[in-house]
C-alpha atoms as a PDB file:
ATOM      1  CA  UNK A   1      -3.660-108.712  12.250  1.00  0.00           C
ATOM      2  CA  UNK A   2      -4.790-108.171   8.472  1.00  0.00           C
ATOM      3  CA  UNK A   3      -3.736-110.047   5.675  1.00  0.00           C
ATOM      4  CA  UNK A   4      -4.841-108.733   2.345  1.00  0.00           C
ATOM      5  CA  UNK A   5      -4.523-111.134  -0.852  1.00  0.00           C
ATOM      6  CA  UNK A   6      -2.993-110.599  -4.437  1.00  0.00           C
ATOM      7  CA  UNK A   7      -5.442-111.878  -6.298  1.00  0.00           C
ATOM      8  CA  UNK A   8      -4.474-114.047  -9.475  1.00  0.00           C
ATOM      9  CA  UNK A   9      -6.566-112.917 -12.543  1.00  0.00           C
ATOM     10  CA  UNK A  10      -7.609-109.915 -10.928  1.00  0.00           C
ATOM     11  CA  UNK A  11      -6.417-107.505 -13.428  1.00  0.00           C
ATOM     12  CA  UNK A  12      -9.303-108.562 -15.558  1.00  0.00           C
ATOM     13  CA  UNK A  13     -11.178-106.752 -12.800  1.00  0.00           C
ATOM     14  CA  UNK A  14      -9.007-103.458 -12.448  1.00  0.00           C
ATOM     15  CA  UNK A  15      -9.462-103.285 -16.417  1.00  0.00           C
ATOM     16  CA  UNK A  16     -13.138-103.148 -16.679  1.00  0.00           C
ATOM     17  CA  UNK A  17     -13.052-100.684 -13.789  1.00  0.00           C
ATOM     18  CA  UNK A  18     -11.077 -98.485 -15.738  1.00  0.00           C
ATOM     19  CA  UNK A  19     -13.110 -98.619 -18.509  1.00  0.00           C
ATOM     20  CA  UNK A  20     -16.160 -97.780 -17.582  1.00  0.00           C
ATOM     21  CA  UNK A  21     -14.901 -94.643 -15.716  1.00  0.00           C
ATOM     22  CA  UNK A  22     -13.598 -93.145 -11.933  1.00  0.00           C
ATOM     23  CA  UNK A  23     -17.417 -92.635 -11.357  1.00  0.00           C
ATOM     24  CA  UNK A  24     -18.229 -96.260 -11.670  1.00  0.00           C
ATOM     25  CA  UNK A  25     -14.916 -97.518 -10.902  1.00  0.00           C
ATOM     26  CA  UNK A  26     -15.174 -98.204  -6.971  1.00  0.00           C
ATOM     27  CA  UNK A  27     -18.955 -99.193  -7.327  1.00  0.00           C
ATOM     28  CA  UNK A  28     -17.439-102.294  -9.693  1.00  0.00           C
ATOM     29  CA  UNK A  29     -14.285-102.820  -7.942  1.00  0.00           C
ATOM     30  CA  UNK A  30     -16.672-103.039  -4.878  1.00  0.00           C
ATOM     31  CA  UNK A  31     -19.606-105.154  -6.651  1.00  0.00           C
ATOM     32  CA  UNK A  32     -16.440-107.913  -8.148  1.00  0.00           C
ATOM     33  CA  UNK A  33     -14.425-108.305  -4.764  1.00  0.00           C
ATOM     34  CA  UNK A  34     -17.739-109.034  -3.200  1.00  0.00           C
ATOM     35  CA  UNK A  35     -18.693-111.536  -5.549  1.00  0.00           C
ATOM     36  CA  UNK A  36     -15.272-113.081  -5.747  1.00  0.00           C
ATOM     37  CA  UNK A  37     -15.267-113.251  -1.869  1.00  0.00           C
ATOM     38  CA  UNK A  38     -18.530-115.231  -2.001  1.00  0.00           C
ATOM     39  CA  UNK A  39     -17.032-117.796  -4.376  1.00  0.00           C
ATOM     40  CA  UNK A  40     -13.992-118.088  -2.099  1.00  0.00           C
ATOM     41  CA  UNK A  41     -15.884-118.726   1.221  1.00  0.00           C
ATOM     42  CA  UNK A  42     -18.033-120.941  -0.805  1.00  0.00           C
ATOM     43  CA  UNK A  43     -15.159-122.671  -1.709  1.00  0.00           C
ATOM     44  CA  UNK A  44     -13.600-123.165   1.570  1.00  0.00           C
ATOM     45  CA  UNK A  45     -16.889-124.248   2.739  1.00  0.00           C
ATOM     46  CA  UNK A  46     -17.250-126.913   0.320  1.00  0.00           C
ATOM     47  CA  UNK A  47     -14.991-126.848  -2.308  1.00  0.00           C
ATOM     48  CA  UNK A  48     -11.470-129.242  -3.296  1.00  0.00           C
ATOM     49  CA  UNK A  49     -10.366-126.866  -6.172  1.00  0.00           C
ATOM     50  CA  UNK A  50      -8.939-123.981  -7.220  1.00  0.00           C
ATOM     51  CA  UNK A  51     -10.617-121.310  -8.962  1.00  0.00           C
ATOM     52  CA  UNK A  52      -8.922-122.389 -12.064  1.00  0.00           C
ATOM     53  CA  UNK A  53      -9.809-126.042 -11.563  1.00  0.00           C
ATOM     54  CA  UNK A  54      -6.885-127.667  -9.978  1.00  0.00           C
ATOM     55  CA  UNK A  55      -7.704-130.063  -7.573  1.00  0.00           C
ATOM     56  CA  UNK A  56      -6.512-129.234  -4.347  1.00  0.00           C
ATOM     57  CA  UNK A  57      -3.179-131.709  -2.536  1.00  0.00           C
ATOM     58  CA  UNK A  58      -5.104-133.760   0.699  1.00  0.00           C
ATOM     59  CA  UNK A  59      -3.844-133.982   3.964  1.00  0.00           C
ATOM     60  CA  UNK A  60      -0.779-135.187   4.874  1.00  0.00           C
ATOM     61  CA  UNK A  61      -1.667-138.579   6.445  1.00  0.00           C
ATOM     62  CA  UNK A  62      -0.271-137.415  10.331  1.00  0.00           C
ATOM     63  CA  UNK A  63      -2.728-134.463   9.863  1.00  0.00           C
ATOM     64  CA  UNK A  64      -5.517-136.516   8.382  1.00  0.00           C
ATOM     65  CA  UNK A  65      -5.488-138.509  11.221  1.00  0.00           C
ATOM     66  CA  UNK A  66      -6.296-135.704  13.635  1.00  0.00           C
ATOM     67  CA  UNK A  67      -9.351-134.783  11.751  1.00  0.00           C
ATOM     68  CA  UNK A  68     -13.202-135.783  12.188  1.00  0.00           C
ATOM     69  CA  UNK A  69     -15.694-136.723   9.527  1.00  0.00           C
ATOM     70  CA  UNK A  70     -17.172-133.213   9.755  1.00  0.00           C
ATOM     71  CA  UNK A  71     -13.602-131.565   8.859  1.00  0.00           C
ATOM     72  CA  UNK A  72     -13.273-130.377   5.363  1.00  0.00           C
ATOM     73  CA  UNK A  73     -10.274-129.727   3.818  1.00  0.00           C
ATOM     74  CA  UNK A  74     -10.324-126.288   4.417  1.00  0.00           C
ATOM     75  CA  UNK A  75     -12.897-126.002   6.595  1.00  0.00           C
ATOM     76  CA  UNK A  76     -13.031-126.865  10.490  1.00  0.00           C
ATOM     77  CA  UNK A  77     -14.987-124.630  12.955  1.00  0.00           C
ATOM     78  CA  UNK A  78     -15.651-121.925  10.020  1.00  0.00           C
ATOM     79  CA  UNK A  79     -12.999-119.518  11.671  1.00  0.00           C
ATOM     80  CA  UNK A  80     -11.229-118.995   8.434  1.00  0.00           C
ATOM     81  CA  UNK A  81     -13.970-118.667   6.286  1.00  0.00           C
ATOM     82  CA  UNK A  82     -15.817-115.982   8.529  1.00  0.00           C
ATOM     83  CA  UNK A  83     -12.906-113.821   8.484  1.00  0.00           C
ATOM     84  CA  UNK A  84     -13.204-112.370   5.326  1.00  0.00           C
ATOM     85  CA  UNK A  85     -14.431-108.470   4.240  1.00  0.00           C
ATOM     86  CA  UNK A  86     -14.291-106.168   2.134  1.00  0.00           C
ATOM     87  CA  UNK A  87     -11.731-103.035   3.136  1.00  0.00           C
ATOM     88  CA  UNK A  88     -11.862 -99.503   0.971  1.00  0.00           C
ATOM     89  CA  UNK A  89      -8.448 -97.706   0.444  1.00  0.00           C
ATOM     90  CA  UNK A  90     -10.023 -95.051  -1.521  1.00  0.00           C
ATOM     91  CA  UNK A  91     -10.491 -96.081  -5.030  1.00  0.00           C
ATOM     92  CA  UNK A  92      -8.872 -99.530  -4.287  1.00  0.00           C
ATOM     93  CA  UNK A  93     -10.924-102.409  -2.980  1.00  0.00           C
ATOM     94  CA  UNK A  94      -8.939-105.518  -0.950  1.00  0.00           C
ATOM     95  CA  UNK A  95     -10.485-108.802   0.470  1.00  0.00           C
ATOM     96  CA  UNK A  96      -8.804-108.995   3.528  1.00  0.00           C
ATOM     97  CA  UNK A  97      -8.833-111.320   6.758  1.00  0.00           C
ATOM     98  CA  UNK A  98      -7.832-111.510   9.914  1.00  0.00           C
ATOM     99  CA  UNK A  99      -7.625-115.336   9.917  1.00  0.00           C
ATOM    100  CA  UNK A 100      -3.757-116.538  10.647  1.00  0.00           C
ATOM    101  CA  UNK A 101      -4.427-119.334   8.000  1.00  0.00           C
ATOM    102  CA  UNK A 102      -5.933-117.393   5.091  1.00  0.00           C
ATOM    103  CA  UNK A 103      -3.020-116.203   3.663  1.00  0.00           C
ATOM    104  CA  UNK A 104      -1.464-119.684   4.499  1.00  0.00           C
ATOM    105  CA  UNK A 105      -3.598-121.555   2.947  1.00  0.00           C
ATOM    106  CA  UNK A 106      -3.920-119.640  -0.390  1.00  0.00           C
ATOM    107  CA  UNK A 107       0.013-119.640  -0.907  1.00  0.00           C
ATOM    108  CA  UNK A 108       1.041-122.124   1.099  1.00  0.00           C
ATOM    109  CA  UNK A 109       3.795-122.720   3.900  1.00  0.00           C
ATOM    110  CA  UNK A 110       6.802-124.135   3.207  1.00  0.00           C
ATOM    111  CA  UNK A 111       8.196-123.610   6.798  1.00  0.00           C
ATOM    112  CA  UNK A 112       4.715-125.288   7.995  1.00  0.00           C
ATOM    113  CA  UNK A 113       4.825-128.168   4.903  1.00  0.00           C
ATOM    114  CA  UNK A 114       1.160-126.508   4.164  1.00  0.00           C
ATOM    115  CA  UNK A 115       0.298-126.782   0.446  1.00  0.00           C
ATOM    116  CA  UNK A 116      -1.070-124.140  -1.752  1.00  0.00           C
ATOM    117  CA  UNK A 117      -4.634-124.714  -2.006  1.00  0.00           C
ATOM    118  CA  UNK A 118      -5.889-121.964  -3.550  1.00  0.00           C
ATOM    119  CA  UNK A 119      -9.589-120.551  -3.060  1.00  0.00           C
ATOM    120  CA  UNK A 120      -9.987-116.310  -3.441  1.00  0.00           C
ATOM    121  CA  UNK A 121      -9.409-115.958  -7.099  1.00  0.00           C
ATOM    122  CA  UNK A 122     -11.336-115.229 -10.560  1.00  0.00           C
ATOM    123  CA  UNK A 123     -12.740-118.739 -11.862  1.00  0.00           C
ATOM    124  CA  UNK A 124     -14.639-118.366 -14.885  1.00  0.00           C
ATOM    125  CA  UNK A 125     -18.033-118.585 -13.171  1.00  0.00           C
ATOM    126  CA  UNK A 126     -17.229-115.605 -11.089  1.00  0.00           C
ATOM    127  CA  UNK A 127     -16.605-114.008 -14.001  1.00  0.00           C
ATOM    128  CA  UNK A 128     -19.575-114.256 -16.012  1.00  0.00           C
ATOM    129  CA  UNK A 129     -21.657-113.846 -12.611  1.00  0.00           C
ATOM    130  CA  UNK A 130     -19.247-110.134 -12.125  1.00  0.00           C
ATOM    131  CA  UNK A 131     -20.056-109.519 -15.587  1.00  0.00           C
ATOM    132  CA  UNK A 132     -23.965-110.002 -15.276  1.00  0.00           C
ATOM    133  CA  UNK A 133     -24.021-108.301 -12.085  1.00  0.00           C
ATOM    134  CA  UNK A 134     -21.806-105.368 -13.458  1.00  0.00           C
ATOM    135  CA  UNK A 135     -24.377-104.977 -16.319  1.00  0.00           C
ATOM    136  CA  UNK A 136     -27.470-105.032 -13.948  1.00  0.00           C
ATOM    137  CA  UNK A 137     -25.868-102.481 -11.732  1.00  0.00           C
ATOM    138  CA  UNK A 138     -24.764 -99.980 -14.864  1.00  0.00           C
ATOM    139  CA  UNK A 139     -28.354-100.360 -16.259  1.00  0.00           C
ATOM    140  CA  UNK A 140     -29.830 -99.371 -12.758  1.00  0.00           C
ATOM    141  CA  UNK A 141     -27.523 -96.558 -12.569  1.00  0.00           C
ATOM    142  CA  UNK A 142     -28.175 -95.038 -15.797  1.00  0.00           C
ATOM    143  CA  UNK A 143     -32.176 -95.655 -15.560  1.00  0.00           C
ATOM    144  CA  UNK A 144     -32.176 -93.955 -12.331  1.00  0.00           C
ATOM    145  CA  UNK A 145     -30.158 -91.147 -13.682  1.00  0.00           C
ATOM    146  CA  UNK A 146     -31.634 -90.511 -16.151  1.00  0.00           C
ATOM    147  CA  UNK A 147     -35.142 -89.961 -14.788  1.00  0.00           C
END
């Protein structure tokens, strides 16, 4: 099974891509979703917020009980956040994973009384990183063209 994710703030993404042209257009799409997937895992791994900054709701107590010192909110046995790639659809570009909890844990169950804890998304950080890395990548580009 594959699960791909709506991204909140992601338009931000799809508009510079479309600015800068169809011939740069999957190269950014491609260059963003990686870095934004980074920042996710990174935040499973380690993280207790949102990529806006909210703090993420604990355990229920039942559930907390079951865990170890080494569990992480989010993170266990790493399952979840090695799951994760990058899929092409043409000139789209999806995070996607096959991880049963991914989309889960980003929206949240109500059925499954799972918070939302959201961690794939565009926090501010990412941003500016995207935006360096964008600007690197366009400068290459257009030195090696034009040689």
């Amino acid at each position: 099974m594959t699960v791909g994710l709506d991204l909140e703030g992601a338009d931000v993404v799809e508009e510079f891509a479309d600015m800068v042209g169809p011939w740069f257009r999957s190269r950014a799409l491609s260059l963003s979703m990686a870095e934004i997937m980074a920042d996710g895992v990174e935040r499973i791994e380690h993280g207790t917020k949102s990529p806006a900054g909210k703090t993420w709701d604990g355990w229920s107590p039942d559930y907390a009980r079951t865990r170890t010192g080494s569990n992480k909110l989010l993170f266990g046995e790493g399952v979840m956040a090695d799951s994760f790639a990058i899929k092409h659809r043409g000139d789209e570009v999806d995070i996607v994973s096959d991880s049963d909890y991914a989309l889960t844990h980003q929206r949240g169950s109500s059925k499954r009384n799972i918070p939302a804890r959201e961690y794939m998304g565009l926090s501010r950080s990412v941003e500016k990183t995207i935006e360096g890395v964008l600007d690197r990548d366009l400068e290459r580009s257009w030195s090696a063209a034009s040689r």
